[in-house]
C-alpha atoms as a PDB file:
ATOM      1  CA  UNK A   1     -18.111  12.725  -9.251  1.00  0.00           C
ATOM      2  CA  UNK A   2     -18.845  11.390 -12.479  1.00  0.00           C
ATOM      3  CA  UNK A   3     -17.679   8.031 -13.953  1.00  0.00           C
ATOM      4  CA  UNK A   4     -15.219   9.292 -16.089  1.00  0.00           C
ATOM      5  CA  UNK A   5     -13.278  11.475 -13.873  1.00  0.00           C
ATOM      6  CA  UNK A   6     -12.855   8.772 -11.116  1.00  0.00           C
ATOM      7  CA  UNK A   7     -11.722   6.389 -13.510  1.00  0.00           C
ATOM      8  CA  UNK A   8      -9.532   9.261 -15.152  1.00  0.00           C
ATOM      9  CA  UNK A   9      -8.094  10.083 -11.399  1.00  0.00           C
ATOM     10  CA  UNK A  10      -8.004   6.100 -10.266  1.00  0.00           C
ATOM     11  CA  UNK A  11      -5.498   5.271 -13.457  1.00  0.00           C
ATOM     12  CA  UNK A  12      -3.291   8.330 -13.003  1.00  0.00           C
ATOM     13  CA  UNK A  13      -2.816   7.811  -9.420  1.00  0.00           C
ATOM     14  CA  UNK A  14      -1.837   4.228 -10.339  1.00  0.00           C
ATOM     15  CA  UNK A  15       0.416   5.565 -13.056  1.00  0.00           C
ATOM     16  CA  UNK A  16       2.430   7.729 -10.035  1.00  0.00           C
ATOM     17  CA  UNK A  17       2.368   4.755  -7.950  1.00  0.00           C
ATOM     18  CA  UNK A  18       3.906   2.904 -10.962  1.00  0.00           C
ATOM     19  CA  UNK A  19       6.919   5.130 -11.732  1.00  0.00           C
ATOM     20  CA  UNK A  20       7.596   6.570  -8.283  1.00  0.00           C
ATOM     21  CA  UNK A  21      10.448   4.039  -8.109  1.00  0.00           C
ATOM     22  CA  UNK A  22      11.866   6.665 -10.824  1.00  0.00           C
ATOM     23  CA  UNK A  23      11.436  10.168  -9.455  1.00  0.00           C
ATOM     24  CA  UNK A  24      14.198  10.181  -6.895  1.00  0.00           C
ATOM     25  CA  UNK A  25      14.031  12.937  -4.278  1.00  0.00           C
ATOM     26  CA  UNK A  26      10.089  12.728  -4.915  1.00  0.00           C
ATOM     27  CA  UNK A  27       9.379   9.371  -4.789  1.00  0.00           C
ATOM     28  CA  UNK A  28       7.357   9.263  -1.568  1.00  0.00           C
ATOM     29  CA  UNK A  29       5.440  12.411  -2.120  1.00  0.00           C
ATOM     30  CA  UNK A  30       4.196  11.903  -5.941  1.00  0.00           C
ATOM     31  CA  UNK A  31       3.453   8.148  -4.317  1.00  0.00           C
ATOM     32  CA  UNK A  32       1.739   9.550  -1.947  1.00  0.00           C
ATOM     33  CA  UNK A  33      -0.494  11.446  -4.000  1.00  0.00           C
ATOM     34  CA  UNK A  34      -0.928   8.445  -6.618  1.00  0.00           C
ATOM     35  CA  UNK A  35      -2.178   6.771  -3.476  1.00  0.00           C
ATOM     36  CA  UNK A  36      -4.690   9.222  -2.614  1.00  0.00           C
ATOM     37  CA  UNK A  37      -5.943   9.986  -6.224  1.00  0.00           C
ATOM     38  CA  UNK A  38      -6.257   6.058  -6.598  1.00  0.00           C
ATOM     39  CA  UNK A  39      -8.758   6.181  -3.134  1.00  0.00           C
ATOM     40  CA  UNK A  40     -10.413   9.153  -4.608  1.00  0.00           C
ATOM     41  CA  UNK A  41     -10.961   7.494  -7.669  1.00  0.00           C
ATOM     42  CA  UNK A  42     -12.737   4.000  -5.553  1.00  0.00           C
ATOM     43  CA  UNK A  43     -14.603   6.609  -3.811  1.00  0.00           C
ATOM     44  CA  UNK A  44     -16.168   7.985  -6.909  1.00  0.00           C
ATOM     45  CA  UNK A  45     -16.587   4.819  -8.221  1.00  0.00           C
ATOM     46  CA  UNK A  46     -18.294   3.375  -5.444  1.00  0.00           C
ATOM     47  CA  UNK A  47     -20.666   5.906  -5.534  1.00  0.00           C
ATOM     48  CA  UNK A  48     -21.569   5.535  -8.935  1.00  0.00           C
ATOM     49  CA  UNK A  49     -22.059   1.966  -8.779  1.00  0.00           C
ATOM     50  CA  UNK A  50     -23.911   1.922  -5.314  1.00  0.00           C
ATOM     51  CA  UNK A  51     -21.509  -0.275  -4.006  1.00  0.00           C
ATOM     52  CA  UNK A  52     -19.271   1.406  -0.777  1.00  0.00           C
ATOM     53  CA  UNK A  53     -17.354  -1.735  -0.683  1.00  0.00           C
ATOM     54  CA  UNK A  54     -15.208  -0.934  -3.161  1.00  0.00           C
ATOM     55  CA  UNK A  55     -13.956   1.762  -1.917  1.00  0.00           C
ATOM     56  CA  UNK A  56     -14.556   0.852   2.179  1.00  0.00           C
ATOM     57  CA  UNK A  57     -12.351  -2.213   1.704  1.00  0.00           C
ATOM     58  CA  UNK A  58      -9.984  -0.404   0.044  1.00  0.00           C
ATOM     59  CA  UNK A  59      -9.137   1.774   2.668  1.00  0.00           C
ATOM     60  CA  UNK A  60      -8.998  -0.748   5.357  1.00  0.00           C
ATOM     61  CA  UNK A  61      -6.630  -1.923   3.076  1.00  0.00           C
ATOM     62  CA  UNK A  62      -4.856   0.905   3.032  1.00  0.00           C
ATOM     63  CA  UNK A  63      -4.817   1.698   7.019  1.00  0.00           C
ATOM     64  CA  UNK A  64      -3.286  -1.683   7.712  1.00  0.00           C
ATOM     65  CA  UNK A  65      -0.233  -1.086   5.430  1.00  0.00           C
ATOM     66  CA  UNK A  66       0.353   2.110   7.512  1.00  0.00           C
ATOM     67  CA  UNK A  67       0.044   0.727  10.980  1.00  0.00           C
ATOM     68  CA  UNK A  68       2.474  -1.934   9.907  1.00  0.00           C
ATOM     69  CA  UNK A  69       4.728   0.598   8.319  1.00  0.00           C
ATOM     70  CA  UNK A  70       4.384   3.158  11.787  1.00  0.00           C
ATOM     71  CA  UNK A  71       4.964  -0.230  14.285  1.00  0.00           C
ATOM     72  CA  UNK A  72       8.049  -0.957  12.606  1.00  0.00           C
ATOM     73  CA  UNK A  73       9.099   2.052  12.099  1.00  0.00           C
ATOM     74  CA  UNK A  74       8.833   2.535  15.520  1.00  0.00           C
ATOM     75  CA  UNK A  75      10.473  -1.303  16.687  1.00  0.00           C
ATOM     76  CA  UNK A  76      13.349  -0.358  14.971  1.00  0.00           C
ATOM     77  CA  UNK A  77      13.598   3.394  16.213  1.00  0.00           C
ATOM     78  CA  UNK A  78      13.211   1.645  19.695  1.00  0.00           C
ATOM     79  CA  UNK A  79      15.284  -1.495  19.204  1.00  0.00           C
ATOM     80  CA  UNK A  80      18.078   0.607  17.735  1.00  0.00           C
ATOM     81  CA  UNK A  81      18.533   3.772  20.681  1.00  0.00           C
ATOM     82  CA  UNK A  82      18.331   0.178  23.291  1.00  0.00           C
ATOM     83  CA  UNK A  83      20.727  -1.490  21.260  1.00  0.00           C
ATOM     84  CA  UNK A  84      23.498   2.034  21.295  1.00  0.00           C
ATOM     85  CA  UNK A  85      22.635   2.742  24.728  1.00  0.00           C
ATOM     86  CA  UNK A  86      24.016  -1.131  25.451  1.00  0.00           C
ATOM     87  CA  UNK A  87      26.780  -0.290  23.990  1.00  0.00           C
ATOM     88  CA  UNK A  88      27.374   2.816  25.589  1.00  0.00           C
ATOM     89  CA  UNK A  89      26.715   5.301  22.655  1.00  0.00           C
ATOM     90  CA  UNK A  90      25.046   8.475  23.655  1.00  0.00           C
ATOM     91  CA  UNK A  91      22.261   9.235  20.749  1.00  0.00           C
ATOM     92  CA  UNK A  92      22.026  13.182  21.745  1.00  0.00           C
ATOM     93  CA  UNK A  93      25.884  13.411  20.718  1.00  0.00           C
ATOM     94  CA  UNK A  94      26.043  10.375  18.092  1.00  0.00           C
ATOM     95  CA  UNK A  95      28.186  13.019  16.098  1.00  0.00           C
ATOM     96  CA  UNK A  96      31.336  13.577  19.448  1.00  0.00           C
ATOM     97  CA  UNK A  97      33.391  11.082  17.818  1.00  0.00           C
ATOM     98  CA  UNK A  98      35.864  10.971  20.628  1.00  0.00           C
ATOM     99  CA  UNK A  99      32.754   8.989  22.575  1.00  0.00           C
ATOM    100  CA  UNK A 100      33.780   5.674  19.842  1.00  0.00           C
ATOM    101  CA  UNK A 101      36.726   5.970  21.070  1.00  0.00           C
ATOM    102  CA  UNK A 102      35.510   4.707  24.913  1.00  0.00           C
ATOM    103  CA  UNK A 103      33.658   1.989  23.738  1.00  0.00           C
ATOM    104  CA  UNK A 104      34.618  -1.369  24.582  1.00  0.00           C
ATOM    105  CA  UNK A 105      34.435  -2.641  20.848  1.00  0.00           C
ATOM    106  CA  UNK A 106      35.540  -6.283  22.426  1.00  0.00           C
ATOM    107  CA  UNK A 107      31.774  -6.852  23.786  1.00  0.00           C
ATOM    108  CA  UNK A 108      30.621  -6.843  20.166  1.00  0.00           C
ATOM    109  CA  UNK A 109      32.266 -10.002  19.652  1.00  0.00           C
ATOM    110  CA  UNK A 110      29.812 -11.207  22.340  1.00  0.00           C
ATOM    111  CA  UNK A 111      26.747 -11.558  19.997  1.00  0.00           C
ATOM    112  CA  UNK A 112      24.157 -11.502  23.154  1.00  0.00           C
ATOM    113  CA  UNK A 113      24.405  -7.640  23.480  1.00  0.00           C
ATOM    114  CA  UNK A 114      22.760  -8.068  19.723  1.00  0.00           C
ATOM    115  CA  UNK A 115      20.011 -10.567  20.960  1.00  0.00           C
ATOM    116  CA  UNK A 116      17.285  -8.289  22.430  1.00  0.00           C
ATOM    117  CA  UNK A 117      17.973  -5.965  18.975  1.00  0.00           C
ATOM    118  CA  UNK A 118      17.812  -8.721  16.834  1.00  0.00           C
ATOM    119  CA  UNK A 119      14.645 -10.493  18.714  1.00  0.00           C
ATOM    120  CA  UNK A 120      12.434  -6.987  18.388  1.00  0.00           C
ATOM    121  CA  UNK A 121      13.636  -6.416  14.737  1.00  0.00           C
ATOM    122  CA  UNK A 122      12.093  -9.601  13.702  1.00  0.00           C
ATOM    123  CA  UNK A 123       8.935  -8.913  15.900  1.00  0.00           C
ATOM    124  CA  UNK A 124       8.527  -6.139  13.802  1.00  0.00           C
ATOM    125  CA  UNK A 125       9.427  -7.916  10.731  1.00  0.00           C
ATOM    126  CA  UNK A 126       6.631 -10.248  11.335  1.00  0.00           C
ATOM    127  CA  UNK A 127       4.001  -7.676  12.692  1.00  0.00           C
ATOM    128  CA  UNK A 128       4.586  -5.971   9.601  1.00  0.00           C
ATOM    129  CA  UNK A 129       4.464  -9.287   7.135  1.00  0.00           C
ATOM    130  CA  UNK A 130       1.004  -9.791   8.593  1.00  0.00           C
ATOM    131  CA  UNK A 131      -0.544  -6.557   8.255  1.00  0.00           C
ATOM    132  CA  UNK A 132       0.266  -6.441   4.783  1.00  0.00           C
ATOM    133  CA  UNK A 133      -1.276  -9.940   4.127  1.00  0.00           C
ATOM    134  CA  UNK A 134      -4.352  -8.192   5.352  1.00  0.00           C
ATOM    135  CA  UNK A 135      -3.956  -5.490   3.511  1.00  0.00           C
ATOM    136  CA  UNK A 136      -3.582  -7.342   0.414  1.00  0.00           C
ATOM    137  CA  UNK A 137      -6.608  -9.032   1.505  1.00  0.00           C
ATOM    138  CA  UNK A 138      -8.531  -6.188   1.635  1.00  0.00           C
ATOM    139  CA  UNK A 139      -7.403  -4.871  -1.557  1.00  0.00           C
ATOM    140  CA  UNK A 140      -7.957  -7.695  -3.362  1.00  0.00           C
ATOM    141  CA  UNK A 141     -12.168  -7.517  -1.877  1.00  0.00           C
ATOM    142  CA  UNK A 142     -11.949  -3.822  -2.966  1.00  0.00           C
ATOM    143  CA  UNK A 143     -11.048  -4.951  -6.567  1.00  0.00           C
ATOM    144  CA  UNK A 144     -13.527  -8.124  -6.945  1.00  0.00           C
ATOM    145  CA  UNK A 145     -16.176  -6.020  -6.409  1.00  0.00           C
ATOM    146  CA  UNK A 146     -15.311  -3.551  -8.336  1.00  0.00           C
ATOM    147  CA  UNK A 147     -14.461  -6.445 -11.552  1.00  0.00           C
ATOM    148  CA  UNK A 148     -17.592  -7.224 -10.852  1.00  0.00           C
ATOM    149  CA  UNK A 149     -19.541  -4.147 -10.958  1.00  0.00           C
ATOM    150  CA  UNK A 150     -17.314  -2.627 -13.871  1.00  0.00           C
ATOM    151  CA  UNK A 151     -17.269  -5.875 -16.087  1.00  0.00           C
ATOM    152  CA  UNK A 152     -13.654  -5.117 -16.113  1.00  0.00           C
ATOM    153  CA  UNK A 153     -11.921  -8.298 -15.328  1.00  0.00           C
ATOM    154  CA  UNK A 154      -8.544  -6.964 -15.260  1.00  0.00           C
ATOM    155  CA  UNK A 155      -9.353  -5.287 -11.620  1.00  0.00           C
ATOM    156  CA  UNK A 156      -9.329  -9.139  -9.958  1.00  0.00           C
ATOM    157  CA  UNK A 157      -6.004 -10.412 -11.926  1.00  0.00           C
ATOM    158  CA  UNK A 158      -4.586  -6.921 -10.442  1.00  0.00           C
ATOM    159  CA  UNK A 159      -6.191  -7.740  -7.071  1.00  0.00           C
ATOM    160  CA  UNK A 160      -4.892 -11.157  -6.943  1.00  0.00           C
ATOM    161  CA  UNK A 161      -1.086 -10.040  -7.778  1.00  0.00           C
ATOM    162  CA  UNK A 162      -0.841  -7.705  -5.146  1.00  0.00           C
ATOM    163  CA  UNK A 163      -2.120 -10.651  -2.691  1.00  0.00           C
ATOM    164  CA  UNK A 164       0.163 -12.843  -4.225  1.00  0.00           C
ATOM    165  CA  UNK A 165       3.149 -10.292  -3.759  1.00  0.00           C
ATOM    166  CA  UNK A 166       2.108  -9.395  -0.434  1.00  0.00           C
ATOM    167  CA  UNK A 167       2.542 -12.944   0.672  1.00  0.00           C
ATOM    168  CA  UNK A 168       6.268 -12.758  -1.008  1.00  0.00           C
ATOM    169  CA  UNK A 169       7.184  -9.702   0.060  1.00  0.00           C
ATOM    170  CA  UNK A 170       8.858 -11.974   2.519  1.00  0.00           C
ATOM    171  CA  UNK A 171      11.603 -12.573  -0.964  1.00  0.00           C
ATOM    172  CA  UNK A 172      12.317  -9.354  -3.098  1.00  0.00           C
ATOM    173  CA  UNK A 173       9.893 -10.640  -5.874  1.00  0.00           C
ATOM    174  CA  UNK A 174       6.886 -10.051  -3.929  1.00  0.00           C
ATOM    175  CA  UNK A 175       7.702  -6.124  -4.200  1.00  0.00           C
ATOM    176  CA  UNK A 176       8.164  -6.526  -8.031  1.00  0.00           C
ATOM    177  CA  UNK A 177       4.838  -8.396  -8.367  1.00  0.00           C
ATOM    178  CA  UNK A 178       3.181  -5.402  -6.372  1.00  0.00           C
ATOM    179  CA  UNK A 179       5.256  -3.143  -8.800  1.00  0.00           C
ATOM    180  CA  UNK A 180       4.000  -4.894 -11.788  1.00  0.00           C
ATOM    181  CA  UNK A 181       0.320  -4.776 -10.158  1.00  0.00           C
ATOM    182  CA  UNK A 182       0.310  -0.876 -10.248  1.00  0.00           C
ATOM    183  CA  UNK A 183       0.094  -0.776 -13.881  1.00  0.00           C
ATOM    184  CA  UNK A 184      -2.367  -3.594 -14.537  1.00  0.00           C
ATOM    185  CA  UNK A 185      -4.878  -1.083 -11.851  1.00  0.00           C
ATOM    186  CA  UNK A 186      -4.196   1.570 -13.838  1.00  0.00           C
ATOM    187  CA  UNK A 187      -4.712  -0.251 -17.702  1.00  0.00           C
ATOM    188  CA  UNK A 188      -7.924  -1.540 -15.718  1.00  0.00           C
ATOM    189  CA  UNK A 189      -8.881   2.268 -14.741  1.00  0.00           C
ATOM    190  CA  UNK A 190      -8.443   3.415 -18.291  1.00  0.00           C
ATOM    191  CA  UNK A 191     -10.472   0.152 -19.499  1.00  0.00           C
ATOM    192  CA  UNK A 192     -14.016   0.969 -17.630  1.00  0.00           C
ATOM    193  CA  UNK A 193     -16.246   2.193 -20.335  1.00  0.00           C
ATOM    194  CA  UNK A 194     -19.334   3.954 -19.380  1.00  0.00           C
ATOM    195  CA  UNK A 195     -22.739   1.918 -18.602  1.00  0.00           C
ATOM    196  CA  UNK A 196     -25.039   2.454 -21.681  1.00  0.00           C
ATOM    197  CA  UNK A 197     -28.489   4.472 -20.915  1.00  0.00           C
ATOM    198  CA  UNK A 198     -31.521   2.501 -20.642  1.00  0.00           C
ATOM    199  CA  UNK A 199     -33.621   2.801 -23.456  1.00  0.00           C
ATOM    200  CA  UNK A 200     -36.604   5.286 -23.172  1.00  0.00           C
ATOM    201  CA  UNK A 201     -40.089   3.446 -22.448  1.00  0.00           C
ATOM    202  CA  UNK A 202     -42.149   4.501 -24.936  1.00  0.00           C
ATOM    203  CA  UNK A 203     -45.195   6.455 -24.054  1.00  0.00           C
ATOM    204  CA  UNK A 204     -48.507   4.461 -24.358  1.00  0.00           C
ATOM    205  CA  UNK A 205     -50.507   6.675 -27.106  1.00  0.00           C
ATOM    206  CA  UNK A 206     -53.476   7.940 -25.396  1.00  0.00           C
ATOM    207  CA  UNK A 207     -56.679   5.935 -24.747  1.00  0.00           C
ATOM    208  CA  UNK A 208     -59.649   6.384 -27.042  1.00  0.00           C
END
């Protein structure tokens, strides 16, 4: 893939990834596929620069964010059917109304039915804080390198927000700084300008 079309595919991808907040119903898909035009942009990239970093850290990157996503996805799945079944709630008829009715709503005042909920909630909560610190971590490697290599200094400033978000995700502006950091990448895509050919050696004329 050449230079232009992985930078052409690496800013569009961030562009999706940048309005997806936007696009409703399709939000996760069209982010989705920002996401993977954005790796298949580093990929291309990476090739053409000799440098698999780029795009290796990247992706480490990437599979972090998703194990953290999938372990507290699952915590809470978990922590939520222990939490009903405590209370007497049968999840394969959540929807026979008549079964709220039999619950003893006067052990909710007792708030240590909520403390084994509450305890794996914020397991996951931190499990899922750290992973995206590495993730961010990685990112940011992916993105020095490829500064570096690209002489396009906007790709650190962009890989510096998102670590800088990641660590205040913790507070709502950490997602806005990631937010924000989605359309620096893709300004810093568009901004790689292709290397200039070495000059041809001249031929020596021929011995007399």
């Amino acid at each position: 893939m050449d230079l232009e079309t992985s930078r052409t595919l690496g800013g569009i991808g961030a562009i999706l990834m940048f309005i997806m907040p936007f696009l409703g119903a399709y939000t996760a898909i069209l982010g989705l596929i920002g996401l993977i035009l954005v790796l298949i942009g580093l990929k291309g990239l990476a090739d053409n620069y000799k440098e698999q970093g780029i795009f290796n850290n990247a992706l480490y990157g990437i599979i972090a964010a998703i194990i953290g996503c999938v372990v507290f996805a699952a915590i809470l799945i978990v922590g939520t059917v222990g939490l009903f079944t405590r209370l007497g709630i049968d999840m394969a008829n959540w929807m026979d109304w008549a079964m709220f009715q039999r619950i003893d709503w006067a052990t909710i005042t007792d708030f240590t039915i909520f403390w084994d909920f509450a305890i794996a909630i914020l397991a996951g909560i931190v499990i899922l804080f750290v992973l995206f610190i590495i993730a961010a971590i990685f990112l940011r490697k992916s993105l020095n390198l490829l500064s570096a290599k690209s002489g396009v200094g906007l790709f650190g400033t962009t890989g510096l927000l998102i670590l800088i978000g990641a660590v205040l995700t913790i507070i709502a502006i950490g997602l806005l700084l990631i937010w924000i950091a989605f359309i620096l990448l893709a300004v810093a895509f568009f901004s790689i300008r292709p290397r200039a050919a070495e000059p041809a050696t001249p031929t020596p004329p021929p011995q007399q």
